[in-house]
Protein backbone atom coordinates (compact mmCIF):
# COMPACT_ATOMS: atom_id res chain seq x y z
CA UNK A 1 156.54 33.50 -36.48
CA UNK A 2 159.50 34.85 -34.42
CA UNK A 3 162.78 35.56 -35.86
CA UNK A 4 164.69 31.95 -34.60
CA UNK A 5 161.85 30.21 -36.02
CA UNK A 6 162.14 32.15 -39.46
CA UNK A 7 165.88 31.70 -39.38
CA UNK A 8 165.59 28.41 -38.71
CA UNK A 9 163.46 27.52 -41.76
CA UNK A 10 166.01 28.99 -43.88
CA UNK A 11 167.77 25.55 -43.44
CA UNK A 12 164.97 23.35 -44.53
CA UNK A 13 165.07 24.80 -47.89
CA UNK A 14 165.46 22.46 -50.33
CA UNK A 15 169.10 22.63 -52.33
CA UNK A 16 168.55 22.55 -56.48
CA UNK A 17 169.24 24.10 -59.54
CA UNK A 18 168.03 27.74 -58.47
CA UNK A 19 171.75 28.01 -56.32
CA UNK A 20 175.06 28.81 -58.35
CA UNK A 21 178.26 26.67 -57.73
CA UNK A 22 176.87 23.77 -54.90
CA UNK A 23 177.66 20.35 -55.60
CA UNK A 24 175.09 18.83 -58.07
CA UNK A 25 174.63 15.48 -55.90
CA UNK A 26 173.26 17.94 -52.92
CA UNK A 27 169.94 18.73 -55.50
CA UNK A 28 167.50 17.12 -52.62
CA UNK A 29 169.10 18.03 -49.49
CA UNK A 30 167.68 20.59 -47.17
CA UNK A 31 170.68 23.75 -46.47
CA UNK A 32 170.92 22.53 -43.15
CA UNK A 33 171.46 18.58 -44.24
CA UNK A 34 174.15 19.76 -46.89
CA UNK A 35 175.92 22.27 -43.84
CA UNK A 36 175.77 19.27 -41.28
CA UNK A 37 177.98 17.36 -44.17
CA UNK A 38 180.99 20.11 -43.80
CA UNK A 39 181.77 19.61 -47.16
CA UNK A 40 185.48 20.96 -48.30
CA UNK A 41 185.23 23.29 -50.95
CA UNK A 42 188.13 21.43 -52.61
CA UNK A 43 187.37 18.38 -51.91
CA UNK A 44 187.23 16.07 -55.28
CA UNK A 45 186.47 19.03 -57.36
CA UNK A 46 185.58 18.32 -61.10
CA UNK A 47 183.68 15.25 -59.79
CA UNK A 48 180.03 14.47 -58.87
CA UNK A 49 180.29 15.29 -55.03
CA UNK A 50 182.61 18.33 -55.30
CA UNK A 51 181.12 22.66 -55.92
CA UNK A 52 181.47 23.77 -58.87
CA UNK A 53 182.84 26.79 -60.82
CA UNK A 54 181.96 29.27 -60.73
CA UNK A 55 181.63 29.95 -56.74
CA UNK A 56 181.52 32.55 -54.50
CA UNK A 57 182.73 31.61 -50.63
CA UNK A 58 182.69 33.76 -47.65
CA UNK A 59 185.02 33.80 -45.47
CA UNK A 60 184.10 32.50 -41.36
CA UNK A 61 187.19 33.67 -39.64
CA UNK A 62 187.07 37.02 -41.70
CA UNK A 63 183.66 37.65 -41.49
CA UNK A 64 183.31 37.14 -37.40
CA UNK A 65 186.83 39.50 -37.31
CA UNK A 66 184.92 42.12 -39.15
CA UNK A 67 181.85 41.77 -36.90
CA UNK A 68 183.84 42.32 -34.01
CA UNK A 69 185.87 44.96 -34.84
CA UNK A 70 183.11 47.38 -35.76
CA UNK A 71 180.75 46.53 -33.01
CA UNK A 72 184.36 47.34 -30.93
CA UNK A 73 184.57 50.25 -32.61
CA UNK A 74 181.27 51.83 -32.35
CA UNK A 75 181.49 50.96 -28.56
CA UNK A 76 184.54 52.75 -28.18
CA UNK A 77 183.01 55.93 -29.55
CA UNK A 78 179.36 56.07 -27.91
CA UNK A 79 178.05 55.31 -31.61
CA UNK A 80 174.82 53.43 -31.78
CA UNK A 81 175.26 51.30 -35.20
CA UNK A 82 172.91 50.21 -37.61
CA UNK A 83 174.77 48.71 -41.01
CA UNK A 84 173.25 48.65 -44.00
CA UNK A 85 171.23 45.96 -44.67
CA UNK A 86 171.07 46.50 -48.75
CA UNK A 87 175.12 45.69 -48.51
CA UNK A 88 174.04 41.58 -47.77
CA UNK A 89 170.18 41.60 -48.10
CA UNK A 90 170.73 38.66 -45.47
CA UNK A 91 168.53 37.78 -42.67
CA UNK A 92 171.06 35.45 -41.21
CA UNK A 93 173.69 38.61 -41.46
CA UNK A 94 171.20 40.88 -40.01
CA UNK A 95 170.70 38.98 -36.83
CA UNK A 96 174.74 38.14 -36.26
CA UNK A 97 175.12 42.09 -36.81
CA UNK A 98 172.80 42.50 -33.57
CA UNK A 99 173.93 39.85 -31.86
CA UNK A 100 177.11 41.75 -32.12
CA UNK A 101 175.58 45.10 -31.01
CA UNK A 102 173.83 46.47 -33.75
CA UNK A 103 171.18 49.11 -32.47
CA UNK A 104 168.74 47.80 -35.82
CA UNK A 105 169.32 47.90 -39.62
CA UNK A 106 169.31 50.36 -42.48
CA UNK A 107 167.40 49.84 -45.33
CA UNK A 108 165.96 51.80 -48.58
CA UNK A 109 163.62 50.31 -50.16
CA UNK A 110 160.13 49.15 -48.60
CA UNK A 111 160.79 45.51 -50.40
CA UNK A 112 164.23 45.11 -48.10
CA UNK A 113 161.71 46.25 -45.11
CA UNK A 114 159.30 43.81 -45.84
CA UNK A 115 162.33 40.84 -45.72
CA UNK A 116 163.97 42.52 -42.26
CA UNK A 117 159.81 42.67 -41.29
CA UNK A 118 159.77 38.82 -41.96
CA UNK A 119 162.78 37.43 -39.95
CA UNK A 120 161.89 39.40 -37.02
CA UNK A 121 163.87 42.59 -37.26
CA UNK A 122 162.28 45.00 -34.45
CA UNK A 123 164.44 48.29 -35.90
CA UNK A 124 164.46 49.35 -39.24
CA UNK A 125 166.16 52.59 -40.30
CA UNK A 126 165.09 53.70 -43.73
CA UNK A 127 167.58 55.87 -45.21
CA UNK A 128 164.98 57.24 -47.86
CA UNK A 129 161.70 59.50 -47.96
CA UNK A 130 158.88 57.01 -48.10
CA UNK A 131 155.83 58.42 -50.19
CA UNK A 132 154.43 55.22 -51.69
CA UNK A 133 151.19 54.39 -50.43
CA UNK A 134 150.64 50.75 -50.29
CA UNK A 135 154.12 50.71 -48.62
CA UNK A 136 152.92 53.23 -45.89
CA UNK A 137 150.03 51.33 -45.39
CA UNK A 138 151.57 48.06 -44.92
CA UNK A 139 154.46 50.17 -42.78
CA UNK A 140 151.00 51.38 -40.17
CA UNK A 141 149.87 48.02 -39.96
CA UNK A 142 153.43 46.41 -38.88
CA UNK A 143 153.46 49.50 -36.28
CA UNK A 144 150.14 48.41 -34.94
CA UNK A 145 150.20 45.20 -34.58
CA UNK A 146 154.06 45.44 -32.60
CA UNK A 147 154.25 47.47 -30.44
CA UNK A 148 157.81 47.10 -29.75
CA UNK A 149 158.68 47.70 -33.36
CA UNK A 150 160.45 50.88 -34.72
CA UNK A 151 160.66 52.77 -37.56
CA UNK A 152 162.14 56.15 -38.96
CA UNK A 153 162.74 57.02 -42.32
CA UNK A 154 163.74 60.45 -44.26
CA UNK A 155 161.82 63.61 -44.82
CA UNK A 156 163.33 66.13 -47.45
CA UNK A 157 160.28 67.86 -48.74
CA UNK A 158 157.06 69.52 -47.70
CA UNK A 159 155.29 67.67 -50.96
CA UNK A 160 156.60 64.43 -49.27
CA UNK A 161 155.44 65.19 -46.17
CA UNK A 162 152.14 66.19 -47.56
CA UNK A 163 151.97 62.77 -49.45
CA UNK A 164 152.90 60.82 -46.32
CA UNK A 165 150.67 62.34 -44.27
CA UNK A 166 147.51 61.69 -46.65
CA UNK A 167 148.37 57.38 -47.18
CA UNK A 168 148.70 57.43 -43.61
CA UNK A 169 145.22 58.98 -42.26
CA UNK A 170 143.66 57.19 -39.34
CA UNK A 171 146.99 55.13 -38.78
CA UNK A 172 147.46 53.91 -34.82
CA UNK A 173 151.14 55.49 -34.11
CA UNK A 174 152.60 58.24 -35.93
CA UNK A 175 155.78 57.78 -37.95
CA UNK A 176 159.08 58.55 -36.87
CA UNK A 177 160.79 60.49 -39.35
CA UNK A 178 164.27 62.90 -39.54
CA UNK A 179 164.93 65.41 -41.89
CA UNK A 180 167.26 64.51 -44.37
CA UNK A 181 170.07 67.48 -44.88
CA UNK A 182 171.72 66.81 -48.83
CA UNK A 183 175.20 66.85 -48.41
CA UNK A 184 175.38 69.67 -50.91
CA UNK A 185 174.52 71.13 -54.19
CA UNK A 186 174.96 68.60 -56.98
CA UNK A 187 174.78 65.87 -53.68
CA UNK A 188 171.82 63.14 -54.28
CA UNK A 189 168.91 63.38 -52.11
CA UNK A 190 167.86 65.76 -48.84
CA UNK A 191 167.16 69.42 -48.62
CA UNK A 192 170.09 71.97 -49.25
CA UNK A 193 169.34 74.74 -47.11
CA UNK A 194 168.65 75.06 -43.28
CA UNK A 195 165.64 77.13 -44.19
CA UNK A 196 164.07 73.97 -46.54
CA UNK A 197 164.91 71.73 -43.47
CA UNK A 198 163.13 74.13 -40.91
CA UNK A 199 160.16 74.06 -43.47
CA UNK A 200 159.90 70.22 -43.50
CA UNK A 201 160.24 70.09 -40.15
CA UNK A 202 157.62 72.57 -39.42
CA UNK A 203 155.29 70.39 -42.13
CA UNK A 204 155.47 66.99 -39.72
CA UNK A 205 154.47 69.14 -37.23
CA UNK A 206 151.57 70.35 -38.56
CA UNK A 207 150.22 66.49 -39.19
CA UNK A 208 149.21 63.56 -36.87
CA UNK A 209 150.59 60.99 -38.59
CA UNK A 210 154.18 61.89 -38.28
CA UNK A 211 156.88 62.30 -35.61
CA UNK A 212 160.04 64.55 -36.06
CA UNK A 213 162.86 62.51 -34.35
CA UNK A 214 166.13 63.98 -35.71
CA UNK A 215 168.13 64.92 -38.62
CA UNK A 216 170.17 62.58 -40.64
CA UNK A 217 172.36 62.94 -44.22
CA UNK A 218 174.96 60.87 -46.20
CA UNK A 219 178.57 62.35 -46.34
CA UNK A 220 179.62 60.00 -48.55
CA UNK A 221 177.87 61.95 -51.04
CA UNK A 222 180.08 65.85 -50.43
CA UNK A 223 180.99 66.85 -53.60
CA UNK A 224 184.94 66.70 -53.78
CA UNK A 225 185.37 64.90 -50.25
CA UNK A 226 188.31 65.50 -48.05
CA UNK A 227 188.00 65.34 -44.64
CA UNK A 228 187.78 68.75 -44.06
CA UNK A 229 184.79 69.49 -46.40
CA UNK A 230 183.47 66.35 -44.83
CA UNK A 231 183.57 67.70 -41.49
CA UNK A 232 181.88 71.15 -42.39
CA UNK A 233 178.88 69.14 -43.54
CA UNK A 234 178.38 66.91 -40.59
CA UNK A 235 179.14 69.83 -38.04
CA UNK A 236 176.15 71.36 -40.66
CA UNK A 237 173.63 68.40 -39.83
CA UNK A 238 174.58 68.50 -35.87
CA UNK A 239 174.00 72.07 -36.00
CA UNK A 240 170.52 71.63 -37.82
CA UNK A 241 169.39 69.10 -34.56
CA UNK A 242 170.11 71.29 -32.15
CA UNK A 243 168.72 74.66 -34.37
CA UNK A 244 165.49 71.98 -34.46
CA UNK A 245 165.77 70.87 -31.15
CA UNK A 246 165.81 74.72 -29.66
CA UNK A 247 162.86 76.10 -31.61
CA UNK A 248 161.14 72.95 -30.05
CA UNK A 249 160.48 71.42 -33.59
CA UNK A 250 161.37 67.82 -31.31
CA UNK A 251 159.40 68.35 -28.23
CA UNK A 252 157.19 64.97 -29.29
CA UNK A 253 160.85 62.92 -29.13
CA UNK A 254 161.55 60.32 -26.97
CA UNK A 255 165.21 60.74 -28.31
CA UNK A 256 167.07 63.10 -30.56
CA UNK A 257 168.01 60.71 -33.51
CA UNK A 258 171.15 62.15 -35.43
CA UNK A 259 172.44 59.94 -37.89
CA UNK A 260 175.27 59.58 -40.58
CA UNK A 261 177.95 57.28 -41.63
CA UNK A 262 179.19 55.23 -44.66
CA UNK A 263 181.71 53.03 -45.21
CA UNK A 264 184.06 55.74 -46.10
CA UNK A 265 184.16 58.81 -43.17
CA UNK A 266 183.22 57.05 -40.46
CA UNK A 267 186.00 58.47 -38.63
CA UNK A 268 185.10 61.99 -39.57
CA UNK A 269 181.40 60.88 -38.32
CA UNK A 270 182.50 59.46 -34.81
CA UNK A 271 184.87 62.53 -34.27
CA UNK A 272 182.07 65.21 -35.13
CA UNK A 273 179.33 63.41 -33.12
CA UNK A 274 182.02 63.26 -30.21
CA UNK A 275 181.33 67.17 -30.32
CA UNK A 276 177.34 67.29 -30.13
CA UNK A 277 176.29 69.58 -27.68
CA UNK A 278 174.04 68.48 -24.99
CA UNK A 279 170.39 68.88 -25.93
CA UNK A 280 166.88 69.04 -24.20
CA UNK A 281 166.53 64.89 -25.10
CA UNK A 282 169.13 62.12 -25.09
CA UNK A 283 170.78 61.44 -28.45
CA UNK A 284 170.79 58.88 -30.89
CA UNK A 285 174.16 59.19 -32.38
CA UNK A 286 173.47 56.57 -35.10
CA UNK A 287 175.83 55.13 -37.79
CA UNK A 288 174.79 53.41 -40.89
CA UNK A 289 178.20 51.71 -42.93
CA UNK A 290 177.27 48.77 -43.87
CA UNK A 291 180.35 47.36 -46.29
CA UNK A 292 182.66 46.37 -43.64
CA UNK A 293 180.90 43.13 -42.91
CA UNK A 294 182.29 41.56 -46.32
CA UNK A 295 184.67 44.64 -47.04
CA UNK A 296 186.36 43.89 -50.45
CA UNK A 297 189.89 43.84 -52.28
CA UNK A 298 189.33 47.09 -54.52
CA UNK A 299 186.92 49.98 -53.58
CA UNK A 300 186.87 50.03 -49.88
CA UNK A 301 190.20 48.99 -49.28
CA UNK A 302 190.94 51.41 -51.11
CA UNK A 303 188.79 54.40 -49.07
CA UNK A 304 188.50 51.90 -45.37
CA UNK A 305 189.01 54.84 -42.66
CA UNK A 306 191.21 52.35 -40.78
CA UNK A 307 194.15 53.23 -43.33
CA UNK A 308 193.80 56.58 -41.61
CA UNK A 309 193.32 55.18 -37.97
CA UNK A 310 195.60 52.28 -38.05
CA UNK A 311 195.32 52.01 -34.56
CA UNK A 312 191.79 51.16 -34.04
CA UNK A 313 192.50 47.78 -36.15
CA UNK A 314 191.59 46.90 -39.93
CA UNK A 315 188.51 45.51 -41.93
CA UNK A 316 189.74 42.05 -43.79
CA UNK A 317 188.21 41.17 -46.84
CA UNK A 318 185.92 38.50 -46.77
CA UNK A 319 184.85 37.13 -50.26
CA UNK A 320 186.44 35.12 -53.14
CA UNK A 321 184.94 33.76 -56.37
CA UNK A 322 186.24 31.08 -57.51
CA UNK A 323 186.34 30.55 -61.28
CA UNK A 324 188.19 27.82 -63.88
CA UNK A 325 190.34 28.36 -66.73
CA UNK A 326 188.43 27.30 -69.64
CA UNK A 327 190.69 28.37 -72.70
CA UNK A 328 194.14 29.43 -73.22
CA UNK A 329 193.81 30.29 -76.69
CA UNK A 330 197.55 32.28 -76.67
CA UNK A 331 200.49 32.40 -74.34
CA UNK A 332 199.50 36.12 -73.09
CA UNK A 333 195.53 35.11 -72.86
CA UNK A 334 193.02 33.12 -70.68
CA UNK A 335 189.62 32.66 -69.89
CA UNK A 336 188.24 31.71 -67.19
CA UNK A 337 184.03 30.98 -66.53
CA UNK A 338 183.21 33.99 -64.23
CA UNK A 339 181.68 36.83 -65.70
CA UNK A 340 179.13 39.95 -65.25
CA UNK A 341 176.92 37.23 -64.23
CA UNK A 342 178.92 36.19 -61.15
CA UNK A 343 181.44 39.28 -60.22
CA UNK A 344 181.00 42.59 -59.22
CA UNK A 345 182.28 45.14 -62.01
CA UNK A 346 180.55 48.07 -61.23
CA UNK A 347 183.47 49.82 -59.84
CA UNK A 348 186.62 47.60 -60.10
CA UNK A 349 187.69 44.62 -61.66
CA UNK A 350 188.32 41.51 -59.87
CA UNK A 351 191.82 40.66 -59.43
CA UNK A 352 193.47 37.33 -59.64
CA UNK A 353 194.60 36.54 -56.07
CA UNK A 354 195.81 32.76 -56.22
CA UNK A 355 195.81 29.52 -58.71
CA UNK A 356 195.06 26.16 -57.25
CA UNK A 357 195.90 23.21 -59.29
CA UNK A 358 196.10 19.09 -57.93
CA UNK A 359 195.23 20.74 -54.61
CA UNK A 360 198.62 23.13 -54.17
CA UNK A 361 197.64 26.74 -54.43
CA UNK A 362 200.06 29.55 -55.40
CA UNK A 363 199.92 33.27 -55.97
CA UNK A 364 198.27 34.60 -59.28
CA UNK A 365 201.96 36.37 -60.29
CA UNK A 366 201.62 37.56 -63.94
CA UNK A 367 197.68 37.43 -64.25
CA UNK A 368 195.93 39.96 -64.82
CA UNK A 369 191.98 40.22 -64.92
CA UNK A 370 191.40 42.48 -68.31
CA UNK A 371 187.46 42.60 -68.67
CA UNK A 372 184.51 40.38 -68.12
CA UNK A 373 182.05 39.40 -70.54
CA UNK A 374 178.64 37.64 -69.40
CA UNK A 375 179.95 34.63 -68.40
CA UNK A 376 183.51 34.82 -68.70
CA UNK A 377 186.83 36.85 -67.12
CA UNK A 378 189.56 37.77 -69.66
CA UNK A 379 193.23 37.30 -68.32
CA UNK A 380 195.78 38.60 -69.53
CA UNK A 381 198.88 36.45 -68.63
CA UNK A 382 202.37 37.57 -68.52
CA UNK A 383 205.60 36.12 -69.77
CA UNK A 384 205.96 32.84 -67.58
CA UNK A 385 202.81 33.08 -66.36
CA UNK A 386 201.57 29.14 -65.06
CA UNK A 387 198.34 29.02 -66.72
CA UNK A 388 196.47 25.50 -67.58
CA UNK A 389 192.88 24.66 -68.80
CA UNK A 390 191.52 23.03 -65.72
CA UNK A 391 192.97 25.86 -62.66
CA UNK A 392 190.94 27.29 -60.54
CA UNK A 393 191.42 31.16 -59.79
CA UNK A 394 190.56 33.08 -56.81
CA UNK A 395 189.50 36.16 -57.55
CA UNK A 396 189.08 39.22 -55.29
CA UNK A 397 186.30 41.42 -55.61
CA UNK A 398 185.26 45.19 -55.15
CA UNK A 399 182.05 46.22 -53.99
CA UNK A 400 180.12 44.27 -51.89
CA UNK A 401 176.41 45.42 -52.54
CA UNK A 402 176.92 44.39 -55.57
CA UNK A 403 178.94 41.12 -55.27
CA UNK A 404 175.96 39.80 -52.41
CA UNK A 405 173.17 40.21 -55.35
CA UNK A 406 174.39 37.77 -57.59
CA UNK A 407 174.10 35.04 -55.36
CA UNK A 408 171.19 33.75 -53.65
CA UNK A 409 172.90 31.30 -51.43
CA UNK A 410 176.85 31.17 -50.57
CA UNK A 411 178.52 28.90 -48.83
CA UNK A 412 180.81 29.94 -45.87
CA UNK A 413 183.96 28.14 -45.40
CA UNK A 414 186.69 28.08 -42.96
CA UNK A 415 190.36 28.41 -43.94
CA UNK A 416 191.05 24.89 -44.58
CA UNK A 417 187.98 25.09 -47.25
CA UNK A 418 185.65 23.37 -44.84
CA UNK A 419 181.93 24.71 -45.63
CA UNK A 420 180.18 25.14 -42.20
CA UNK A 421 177.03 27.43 -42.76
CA UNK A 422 175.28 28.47 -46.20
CA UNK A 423 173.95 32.75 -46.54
CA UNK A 424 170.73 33.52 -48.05
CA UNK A 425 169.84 36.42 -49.91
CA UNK A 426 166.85 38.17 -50.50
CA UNK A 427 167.23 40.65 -53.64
């Protein structure tokens, strides 16, 4: 099946009760059917035919700004980009994200491969050492039956190598792989020495079934990051590809993949990979943030390398969840029916952006988002604070990854609150 024909089955899947917040007189009509309707998101809410609470909407105009501006930006600086994948887990995403100049996607698990594998995604970066077996397997058979698809994923061990290297006897093409350099001690994964790299890298060359490509690493993950500390250890990993690259460790390259980026130093990344030397094989200089394409109103805002490059433009955050004031119990509490279940809380909060009541909306002054239970959002509310059973509250949220897997199909609506298209998720 190829990838427009995948895609386009997404919108003959049937609307019911599986789906969070869509109107309950769609249950019946196929995604596309209920899109071609351009439902408002407003529109005679409370009734049969309007969404209900709680909801959470994606932004068009914000999302398509956000797509542009980092396929811009990685133009600008010779970066080759391929976001995250895990950040949306959607196919429909994926495919605007190369449309818009994406080199392939990240991924890290081989269940998120198997859903990029399905819609027809030709380059998959896997930002993790890959020793399970079945998942090899099933990774050798995709490789030989398309030719034109590629793969690379992390190598931080010799015992990984070793394990790799056994699951994938008698496979057709070797896999691509990088060494993965940690971004220091009490960092997550990836060797910590040049020495451990040079032994894994010597390991993939003593097998078949394996091609070194290039180095990669995570410098979102520097203990006690600053941009200095963040520079030494990407100047580290650039150093490492051309230490590999000279003692002829990537002779069996078509390219020299180096690769690094989150959604917090990609700045720092695009400067230091400005300053990669010229090697014996053309480079890959491949970035992997994946946030911007939602962003948030917490975390990344918070950390967005634009606030330190104002120039190059700014990531606008794309999502609100939309929840109702069930009980006002005292005048300095509410509740409202969005909870753990529906909001992201790992690192932030959601904040109360703006109240909409008989169709007026207004800014959230004097409410404050206090905690979250399962299935509803405590609010504390000020002195004069306009609060009513019945309001609707748009909340902004921090973290995407973790906003995207709560919902397995969100509608996308223009400013007006005109729904035009419907994300699916695969988590």
């Amino acid at each position: 099946m190829s990838s427009s024909e995948a895609l386009a089955r997404l919108a003959e899947e049937r609307v019911d009760h599986r789906f969070k917040g869509l109107p309950p007189d769609a249950d019946g009509l196929t995604v596309g059917e209920l899109a071609a309707q351009r439902r408002n998101l407003f529109a005679a809410a409370g009734a049969g035919g309007g969404f209900t609470t709680p909801l959470l909407v994606l932004s068009a105009e914000r999302l398509a700004h956000n797509l542009a501006l980092m396929e811009t930006y990685a133009a600008r600086h010779g970066l080759a980009f391929a976001p995250h994948g895990k950040t949306s887990m959607a196919p429909q995403l994926f495919h605007r994200q190369i449309e818009h100049g994406a080199w392939g996607i990240t991924l890290a698990v081989p269940h998120q491969v198997r859903v990029a594998r399905a819609f027809g995604i030709q380059r998959v970066f896997l930002a993790n050492e890959l020793v399970d077996a079945p998942a090899l397997g099933w990774i050798a058979a995709e490789l030989a039956a398309d030719p034109d698809f590629r793969f690379v994923c992390y190598v931080d061990s010799v015992h990984g190598v070793e394990l790799m290297d056994a699951a994938l006897n008698g496979c057709a093409r070797p896999l691509d792989v990088v060494v993965e350099l940690g971004a220091g001690d009490g960092a997550r994964t990836g060797v910590r020495t040049e020495a451990e790299a040079r032994a894994v890298a010597e390991a993939v060359a003593r097998t078949r079934t394996l091609r070194l490509v290039g180095v990669a690493g995570y410098e979102g993950e520097v203990p006690q990051a600053d941009p200095e500390r963040v520079r030494s250890y990407l100047r580290r990993l650039v150093a490492l590809a051309a230490d590999l690259d000279g003692t002829g460790l990537l002779k069996d390259a078509e390219e020299i993949v180096v690769s690094a980026g989150g959604s917090a130093w990609f700045d720092a990344v695009a400067e230091v990979f400005a300053e990669i030397p010229e090697l014996s094989l053309p480079v890959l200089k491949l970035l992997r943030s994946g946030a911007y394409i939602s962003h948030d109103d917490g975390h990344y805002r918070r950390l967005t390398p634009f606030t330190r490059v104002p120039e190059e433009g700014a990531l606008e955050p794309a999502f609100r969840l939309w929840a109702q004031v069930v009980s006002r119990p005292t005048p300095e509490q509410a509740f409202a029916n969005a909870g753990k279940r529906d909001a992201a809380y790992d690192l932030d909060l959601p904040t109360a952006q703006v109240v909409r009541r008989n169709g007026a909306e207004r800014p959230a002054t004097g409410i404050t988002v206090t905690g979250l239970s399962d299935q509803h959002a405590w609010l504390r509310t000020e002195p004069g604070a306009d609060v009513r059973v019945g309001d609707w509250i748009g909340l902004g949220l921090s973290h995407p990854c973790t906003s995207f897997d709560k919902w397995h199909l969100i509608p996308v609506a223009e400013a007006d609150g005109t729904v035009v298209e419907y994300i699916r998720t695969f988590f």
